[in-house]
Protein backbone atom coordinates (compact mmCIF):
# COMPACT_ATOMS: atom_id res chain seq x y z
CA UNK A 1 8.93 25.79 29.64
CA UNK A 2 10.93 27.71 27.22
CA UNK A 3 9.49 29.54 24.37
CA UNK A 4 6.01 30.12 26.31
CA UNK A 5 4.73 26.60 25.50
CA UNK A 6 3.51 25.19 28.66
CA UNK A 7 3.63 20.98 29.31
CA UNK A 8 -0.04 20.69 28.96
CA UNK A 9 0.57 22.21 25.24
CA UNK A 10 3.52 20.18 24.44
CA UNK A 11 1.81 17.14 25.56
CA UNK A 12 -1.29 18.15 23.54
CA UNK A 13 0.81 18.86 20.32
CA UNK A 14 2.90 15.93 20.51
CA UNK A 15 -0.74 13.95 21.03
CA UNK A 16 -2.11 15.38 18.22
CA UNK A 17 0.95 15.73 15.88
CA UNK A 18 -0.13 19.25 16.00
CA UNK A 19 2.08 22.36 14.98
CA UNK A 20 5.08 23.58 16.82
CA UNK A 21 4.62 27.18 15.53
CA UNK A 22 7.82 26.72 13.82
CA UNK A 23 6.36 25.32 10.16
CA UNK A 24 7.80 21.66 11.97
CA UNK A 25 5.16 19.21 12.94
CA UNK A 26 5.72 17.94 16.46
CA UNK A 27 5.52 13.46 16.57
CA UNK A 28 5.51 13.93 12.28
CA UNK A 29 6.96 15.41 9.64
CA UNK A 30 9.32 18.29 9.44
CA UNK A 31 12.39 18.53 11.54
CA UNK A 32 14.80 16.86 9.83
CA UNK A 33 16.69 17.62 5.90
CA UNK A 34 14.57 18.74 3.10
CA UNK A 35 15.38 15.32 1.40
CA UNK A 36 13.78 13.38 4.64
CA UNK A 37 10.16 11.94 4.77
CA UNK A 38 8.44 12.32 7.84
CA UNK A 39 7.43 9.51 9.81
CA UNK A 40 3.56 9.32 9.45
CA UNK A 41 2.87 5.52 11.34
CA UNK A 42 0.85 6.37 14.57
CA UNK A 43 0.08 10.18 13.28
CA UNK A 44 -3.30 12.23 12.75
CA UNK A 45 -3.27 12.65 8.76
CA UNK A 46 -3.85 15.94 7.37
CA UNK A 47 -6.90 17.63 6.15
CA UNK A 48 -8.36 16.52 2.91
CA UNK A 49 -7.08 18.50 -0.03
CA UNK A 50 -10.44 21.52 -0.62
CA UNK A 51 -10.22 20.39 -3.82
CA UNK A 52 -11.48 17.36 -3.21
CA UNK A 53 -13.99 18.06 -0.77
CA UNK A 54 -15.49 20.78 -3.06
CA UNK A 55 -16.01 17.79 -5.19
CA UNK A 56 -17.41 15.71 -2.57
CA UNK A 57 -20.00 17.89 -1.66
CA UNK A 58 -21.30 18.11 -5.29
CA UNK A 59 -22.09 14.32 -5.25
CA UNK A 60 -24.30 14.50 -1.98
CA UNK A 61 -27.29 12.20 -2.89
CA UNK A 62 -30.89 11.72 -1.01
CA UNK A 63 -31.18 7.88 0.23
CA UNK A 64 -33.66 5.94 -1.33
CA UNK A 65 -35.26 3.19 -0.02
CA UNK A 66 -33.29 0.44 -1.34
CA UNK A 67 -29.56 1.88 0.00
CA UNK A 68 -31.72 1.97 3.38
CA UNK A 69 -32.36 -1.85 3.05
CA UNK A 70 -29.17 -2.27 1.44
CA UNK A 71 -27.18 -0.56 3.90
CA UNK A 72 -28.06 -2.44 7.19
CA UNK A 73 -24.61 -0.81 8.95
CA UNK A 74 -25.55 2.79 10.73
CA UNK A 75 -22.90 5.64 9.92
CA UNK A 76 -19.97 4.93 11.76
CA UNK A 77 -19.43 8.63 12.36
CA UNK A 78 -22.76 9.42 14.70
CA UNK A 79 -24.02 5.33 14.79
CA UNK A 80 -27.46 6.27 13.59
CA UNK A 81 -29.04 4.29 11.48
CA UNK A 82 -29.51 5.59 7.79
CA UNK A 83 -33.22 6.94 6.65
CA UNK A 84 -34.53 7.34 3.79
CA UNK A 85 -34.66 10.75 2.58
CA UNK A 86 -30.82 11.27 4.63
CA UNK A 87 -28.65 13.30 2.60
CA UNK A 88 -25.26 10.92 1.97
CA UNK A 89 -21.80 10.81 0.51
CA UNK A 90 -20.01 7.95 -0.67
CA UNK A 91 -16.27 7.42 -0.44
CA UNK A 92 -14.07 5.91 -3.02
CA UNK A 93 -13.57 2.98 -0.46
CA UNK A 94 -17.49 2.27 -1.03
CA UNK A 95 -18.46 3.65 3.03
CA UNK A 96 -21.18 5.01 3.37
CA UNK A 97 -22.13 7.98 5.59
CA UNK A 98 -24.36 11.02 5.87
CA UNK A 99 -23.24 13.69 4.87
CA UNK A 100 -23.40 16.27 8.05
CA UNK A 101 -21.58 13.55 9.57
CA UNK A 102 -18.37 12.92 6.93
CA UNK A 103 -17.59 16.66 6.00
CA UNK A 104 -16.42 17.64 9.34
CA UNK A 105 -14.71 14.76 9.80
CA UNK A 106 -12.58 15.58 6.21
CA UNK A 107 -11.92 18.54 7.23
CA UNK A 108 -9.72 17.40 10.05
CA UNK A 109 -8.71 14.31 8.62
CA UNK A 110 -7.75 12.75 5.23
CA UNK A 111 -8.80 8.99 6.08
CA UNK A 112 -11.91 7.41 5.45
CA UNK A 113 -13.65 6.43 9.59
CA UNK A 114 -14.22 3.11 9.35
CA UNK A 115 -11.00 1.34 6.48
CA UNK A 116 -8.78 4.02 6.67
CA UNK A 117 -8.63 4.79 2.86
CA UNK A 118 -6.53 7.62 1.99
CA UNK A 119 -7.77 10.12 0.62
CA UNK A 120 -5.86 13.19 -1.40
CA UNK A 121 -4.20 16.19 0.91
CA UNK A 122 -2.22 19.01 0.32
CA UNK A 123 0.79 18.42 2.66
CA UNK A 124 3.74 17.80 0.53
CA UNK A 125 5.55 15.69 3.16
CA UNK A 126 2.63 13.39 3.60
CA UNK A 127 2.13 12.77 -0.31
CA UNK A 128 5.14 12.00 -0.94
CA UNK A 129 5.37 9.97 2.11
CA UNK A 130 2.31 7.97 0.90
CA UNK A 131 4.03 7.51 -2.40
CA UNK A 132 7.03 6.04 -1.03
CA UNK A 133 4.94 3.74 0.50
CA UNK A 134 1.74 3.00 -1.02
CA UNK A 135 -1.28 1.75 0.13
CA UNK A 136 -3.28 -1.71 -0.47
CA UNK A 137 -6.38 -1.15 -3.39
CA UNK A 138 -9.28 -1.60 -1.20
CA UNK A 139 -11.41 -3.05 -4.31
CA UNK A 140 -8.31 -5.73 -4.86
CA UNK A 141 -8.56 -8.91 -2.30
CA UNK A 142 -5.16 -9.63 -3.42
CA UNK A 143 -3.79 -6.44 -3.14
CA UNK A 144 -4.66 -5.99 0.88
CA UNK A 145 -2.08 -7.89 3.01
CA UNK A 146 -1.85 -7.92 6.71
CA UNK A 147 1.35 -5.87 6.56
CA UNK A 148 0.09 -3.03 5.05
CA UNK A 149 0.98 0.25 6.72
CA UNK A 150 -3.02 2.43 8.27
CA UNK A 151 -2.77 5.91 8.13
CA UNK A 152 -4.41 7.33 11.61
């Protein structure tokens, strides 16, 4: 293909909404009028903003006994069960997960694993993508409907 990008690469990038090498994201934003908002539905999010995951990793806590008892649900990252003594983060959705599990995972996307809950990024297509349409309060029953749009 032209430009040295072979099919396998193309097919990976579109895949992944990866970069083009062009500052364009291939199967998401970019591409079109500075005034245009990307089409996110079906997309990998971006990373979660380093601010925010500098702050994350300050509030890693030690599982006591009673989140082990409380928590019957394994980390949906790895599937093992939680132990007490794991070290743990919490997301604003109210997940649960260890820690060595969720940071990796943040660092390539900006969604919690198991809801989907957005969390913030520093792409300004996607944020003001997600402002334009906003996403259901997880902690409001009557704010989640069955039409709301799940960031990948």
């Amino acid at each position: 293909m032209a430009d040295g990008v072979d099919a396998a690469s193309l097919e990976r990038l579109v895949r992944e909404g990866g970069d083009a090498g062009n500052g364009s994201r291939v199967g998401g934003g970019g591409g079109g009028s500075a005034g245009d908002i990307p089409d996110w539905v079906g997309q990998r999010t971006p990373p979660t903003a380093r601010y925010y995951l500098d702050e994350l990793e300050e509030s890693v806590f030690q599982l006591r006994a009673s989140h082990v008892r409380k928590h019957k649900e394994p980390c949906m990252i790895c599937m093992e069960t939680f132990a007490v003594g794991d070290e743990a983060l919490r997301l604003p959705c109210n997940h649960l997960y260890h820690s060595m599990c969720l940071m990796p995972w943040l660092y390539e996307h900006s969604t919690c694993a198991l809801c989907r809950y957005q969390l913030p990024t520093l792409d300004v297509d996607f944020e003001a993508y997600r402002r334009a349409h906003p996403q259901p309060d997880p902690h409001n029953p009557r704010d989640i409907t069955g039409t709301s749009l799940m960031y990948m």
